[in-house]
Protein backbone atom coordinates (compact mmCIF):
# COMPACT_ATOMS: atom_id res chain seq x y z
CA UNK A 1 81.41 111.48 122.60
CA UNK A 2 84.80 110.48 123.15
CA UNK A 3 87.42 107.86 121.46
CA UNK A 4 88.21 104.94 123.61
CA UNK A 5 90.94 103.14 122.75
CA UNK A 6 91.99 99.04 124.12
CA UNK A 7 95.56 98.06 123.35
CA UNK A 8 97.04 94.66 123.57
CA UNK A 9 100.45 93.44 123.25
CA UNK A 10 101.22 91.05 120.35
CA UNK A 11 102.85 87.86 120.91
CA UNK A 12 102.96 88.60 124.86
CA UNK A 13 103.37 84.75 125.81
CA UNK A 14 106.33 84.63 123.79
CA UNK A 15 108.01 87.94 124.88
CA UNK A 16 111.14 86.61 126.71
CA UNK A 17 111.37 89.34 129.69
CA UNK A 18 107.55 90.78 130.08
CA UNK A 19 108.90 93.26 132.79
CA UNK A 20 111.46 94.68 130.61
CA UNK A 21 109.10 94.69 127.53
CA UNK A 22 106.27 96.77 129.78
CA UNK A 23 109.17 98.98 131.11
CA UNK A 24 109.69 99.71 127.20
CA UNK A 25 106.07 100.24 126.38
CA UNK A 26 105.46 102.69 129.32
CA UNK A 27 108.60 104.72 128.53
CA UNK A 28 107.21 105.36 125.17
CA UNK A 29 103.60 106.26 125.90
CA UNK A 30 105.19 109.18 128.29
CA UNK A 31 107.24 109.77 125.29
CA UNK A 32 104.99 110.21 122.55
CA UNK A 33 102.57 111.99 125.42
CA UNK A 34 105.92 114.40 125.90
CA UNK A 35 106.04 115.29 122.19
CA UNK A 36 102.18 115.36 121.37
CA UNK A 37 99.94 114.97 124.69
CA UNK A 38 96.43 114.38 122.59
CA UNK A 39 94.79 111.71 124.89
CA UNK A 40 92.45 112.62 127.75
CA UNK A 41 93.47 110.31 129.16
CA UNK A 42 96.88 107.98 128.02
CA UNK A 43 96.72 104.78 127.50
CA UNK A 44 97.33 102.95 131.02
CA UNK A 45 97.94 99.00 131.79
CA UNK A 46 94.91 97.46 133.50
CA UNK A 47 95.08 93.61 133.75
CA UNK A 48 96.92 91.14 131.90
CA UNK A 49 98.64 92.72 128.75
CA UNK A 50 95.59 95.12 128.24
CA UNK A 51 95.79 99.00 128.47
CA UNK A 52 93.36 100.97 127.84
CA UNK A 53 93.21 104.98 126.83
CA UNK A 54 90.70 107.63 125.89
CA UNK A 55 90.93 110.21 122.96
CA UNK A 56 89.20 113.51 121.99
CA UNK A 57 88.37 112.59 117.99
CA UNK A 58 89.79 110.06 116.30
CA UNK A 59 92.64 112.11 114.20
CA UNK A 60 93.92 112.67 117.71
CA UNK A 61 94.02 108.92 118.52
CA UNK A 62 95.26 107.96 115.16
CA UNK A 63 98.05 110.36 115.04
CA UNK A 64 98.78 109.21 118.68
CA UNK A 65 98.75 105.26 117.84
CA UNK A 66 100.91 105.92 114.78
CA UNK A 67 103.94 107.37 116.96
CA UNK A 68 103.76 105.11 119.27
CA UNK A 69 104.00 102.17 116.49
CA UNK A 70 106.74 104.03 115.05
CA UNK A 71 108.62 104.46 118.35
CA UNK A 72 108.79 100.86 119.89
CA UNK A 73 111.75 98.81 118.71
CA UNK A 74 111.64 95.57 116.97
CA UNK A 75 110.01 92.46 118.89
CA UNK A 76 107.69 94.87 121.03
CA UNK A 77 104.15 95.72 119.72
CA UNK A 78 100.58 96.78 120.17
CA UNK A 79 96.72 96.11 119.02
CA UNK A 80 94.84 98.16 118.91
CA UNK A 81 91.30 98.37 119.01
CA UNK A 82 89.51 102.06 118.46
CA UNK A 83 85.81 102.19 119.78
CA UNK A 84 83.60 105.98 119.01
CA UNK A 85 80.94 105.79 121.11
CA UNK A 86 80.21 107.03 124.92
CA UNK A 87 82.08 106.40 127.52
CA UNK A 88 81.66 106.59 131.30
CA UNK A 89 83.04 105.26 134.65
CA UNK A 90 81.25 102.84 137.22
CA UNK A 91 81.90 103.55 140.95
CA UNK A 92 83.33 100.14 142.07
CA UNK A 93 85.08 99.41 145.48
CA UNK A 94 87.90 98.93 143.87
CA UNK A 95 88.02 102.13 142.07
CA UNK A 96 86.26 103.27 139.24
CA UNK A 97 85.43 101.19 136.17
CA UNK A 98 85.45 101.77 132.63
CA UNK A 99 81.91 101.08 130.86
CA UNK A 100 79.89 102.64 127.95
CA UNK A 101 79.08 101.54 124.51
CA UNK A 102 82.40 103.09 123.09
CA UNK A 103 84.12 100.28 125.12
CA UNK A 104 82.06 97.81 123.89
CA UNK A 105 83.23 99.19 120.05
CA UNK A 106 86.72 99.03 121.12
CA UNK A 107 86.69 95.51 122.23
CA UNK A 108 84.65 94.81 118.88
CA UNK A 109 87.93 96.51 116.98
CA UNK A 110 90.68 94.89 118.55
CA UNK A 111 89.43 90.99 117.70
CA UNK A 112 89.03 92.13 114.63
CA UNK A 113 92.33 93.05 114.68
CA UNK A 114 92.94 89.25 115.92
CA UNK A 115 90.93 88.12 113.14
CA UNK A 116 92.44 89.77 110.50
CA UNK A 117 96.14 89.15 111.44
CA UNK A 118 95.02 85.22 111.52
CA UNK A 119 94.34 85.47 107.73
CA UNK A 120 94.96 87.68 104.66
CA UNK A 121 96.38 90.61 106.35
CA UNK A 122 99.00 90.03 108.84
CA UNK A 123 100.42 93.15 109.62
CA UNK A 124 97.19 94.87 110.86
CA UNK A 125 97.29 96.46 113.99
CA UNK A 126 94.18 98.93 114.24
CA UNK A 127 90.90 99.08 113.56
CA UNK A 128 88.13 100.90 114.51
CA UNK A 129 84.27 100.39 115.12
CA UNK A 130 81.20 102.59 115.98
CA UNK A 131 78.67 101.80 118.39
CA UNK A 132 75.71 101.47 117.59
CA UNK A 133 73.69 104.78 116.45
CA UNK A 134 76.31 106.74 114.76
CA UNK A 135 75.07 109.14 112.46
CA UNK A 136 76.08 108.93 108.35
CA UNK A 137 78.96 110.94 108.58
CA UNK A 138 80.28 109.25 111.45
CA UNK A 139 79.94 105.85 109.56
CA UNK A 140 81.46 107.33 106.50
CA UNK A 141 84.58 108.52 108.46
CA UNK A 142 85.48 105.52 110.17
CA UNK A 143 84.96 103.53 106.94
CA UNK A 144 87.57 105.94 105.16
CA UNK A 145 89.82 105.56 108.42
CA UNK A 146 89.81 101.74 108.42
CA UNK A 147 90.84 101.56 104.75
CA UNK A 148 93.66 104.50 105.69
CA UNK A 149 94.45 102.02 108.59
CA UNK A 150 95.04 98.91 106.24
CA UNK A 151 97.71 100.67 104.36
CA UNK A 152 99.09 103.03 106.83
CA UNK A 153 99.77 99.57 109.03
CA UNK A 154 100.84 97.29 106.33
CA UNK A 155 103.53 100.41 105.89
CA UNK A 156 104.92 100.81 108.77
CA UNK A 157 104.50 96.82 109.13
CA UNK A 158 107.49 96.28 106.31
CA UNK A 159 109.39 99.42 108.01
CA UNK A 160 113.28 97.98 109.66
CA UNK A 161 113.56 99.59 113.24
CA UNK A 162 115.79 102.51 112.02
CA UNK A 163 113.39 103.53 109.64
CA UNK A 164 110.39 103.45 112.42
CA UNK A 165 112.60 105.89 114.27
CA UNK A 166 113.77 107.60 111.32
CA UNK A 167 110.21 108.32 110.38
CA UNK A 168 109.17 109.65 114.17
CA UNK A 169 111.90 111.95 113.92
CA UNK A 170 110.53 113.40 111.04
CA UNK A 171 107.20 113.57 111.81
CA UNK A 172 108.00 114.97 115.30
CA UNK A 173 109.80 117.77 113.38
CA UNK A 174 113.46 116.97 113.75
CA UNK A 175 115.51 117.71 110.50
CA UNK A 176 117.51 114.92 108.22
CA UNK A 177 120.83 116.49 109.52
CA UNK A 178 119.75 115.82 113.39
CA UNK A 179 118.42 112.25 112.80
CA UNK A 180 121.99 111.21 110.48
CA UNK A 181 123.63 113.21 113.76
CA UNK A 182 121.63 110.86 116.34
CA UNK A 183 121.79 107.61 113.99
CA UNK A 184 125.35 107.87 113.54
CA UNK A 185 125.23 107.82 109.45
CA UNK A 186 124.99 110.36 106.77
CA UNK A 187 122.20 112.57 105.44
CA UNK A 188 122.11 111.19 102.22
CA UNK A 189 121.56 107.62 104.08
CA UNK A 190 118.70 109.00 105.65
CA UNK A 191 117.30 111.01 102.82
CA UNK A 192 117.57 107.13 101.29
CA UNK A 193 116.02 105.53 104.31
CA UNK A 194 113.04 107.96 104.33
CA UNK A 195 112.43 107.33 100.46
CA UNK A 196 112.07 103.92 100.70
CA UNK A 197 110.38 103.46 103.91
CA UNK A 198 107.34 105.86 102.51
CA UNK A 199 107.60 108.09 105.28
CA UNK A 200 106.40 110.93 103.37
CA UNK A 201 103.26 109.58 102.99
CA UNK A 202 103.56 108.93 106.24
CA UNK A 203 103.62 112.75 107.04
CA UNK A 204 101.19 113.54 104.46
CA UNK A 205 98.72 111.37 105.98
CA UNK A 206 98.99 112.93 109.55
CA UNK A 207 98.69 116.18 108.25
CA UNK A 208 95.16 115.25 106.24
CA UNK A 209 94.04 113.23 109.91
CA UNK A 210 94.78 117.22 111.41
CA UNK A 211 93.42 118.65 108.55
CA UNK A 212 96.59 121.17 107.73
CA UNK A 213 97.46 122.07 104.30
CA UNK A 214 100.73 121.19 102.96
């Protein structure tokens, strides 16, 4: 059993150069896959504003979603919809096709996703659903995950642009003096930024999805 993941861009009709804004959101997919390559297989455009990627386990796929998210500048974001379930391709003449329960969970996620941005919480972005016949511990993980999900999104959510990046640096394992060095301010400023943009708990939470002690 694998992690499939479907990823849609937010706000695509409005997005004022859709070339330029794909350019953007392929550039950093090979860059988070340059600093942490955990996806079988990356996420990869298919039709429309729709990509679509495959994971190992799902602290793999979360860690990966949450550097992309931090990595994309303002007025460019994804969706994402997180299905655990089987996956498998269907020979097609045009290539092979993605099928399998776990892509039926995924598509399940990500209008959830939809639904929930429509109404009390508007800076979700990812969600995740089993298919059907998980066993209990597999039920009890992604229900832990989701509620992890709410706050980790609604987090990075209020986070300005600088202190997305700010955070990535960090968690990617670049020091305060580097990022004030490539930001252009001091390390105090980003010692400040980091504070009250919650990155540490940020960095704590990765490290519990890898299960490393800290």
């Amino acid at each position: 059993m694998v992690i499939a993941v479907l990823a849609d861009i937010v706000g695509s009709r409005r997005l004022d150069d859709r070339t330029a804004a794909q350019h953007i959101l392929d550039s950093t997919i090979a860059a988070v896959e340059a600093e942490a390559p955990l996806a079988v297989r990356p996420l990869t455009p298919t039709v429309g504003d729709e990509q679509q990627g495959v994971y190992r386990d799902l602290g793999e796929a979360l860690t990966s979603l949450l550097m992309i998210q931090l990595r994309l500048p303002d007025g460019i974001a994804f969706r994402f919809g997180i299905g655990v379930g089987e996956v498998r391709a269907v020979d097609s003449v045009h290539g092979e096709l993605a099928d399998g329960p776990g892509w039926y969970a995924a598509r399940a996620a990500i209008e959830t996703v939809h639904d929930r941005e429509g109404r009390a919480v508007p800076r979700t972005r990812t969600w995740i659903v089993g298919a059907p016949g998980q066993d209990e511990v597999m039920e009890t993980t992604i229900a832990a995950s989701n509620a992890y999900l709410l706050v980790r999104d609604e987090l990075v959510g209020a986070m300005s642009e600088r202190e997305r990046r700010l955070t990535y640096g960090r968690l990617v394992g670049r020091s305060q003096q580097e990022l004030a060095a490539e930001e252009g301010i001091s390390q105090p400023s980003v010692s400040k930024s980091l504070k009250r943009a919650g990155t540490a708990a940020i960095i704590e939470g990765v490290a519990a999805l890898r299960g490393e002690s800290r």
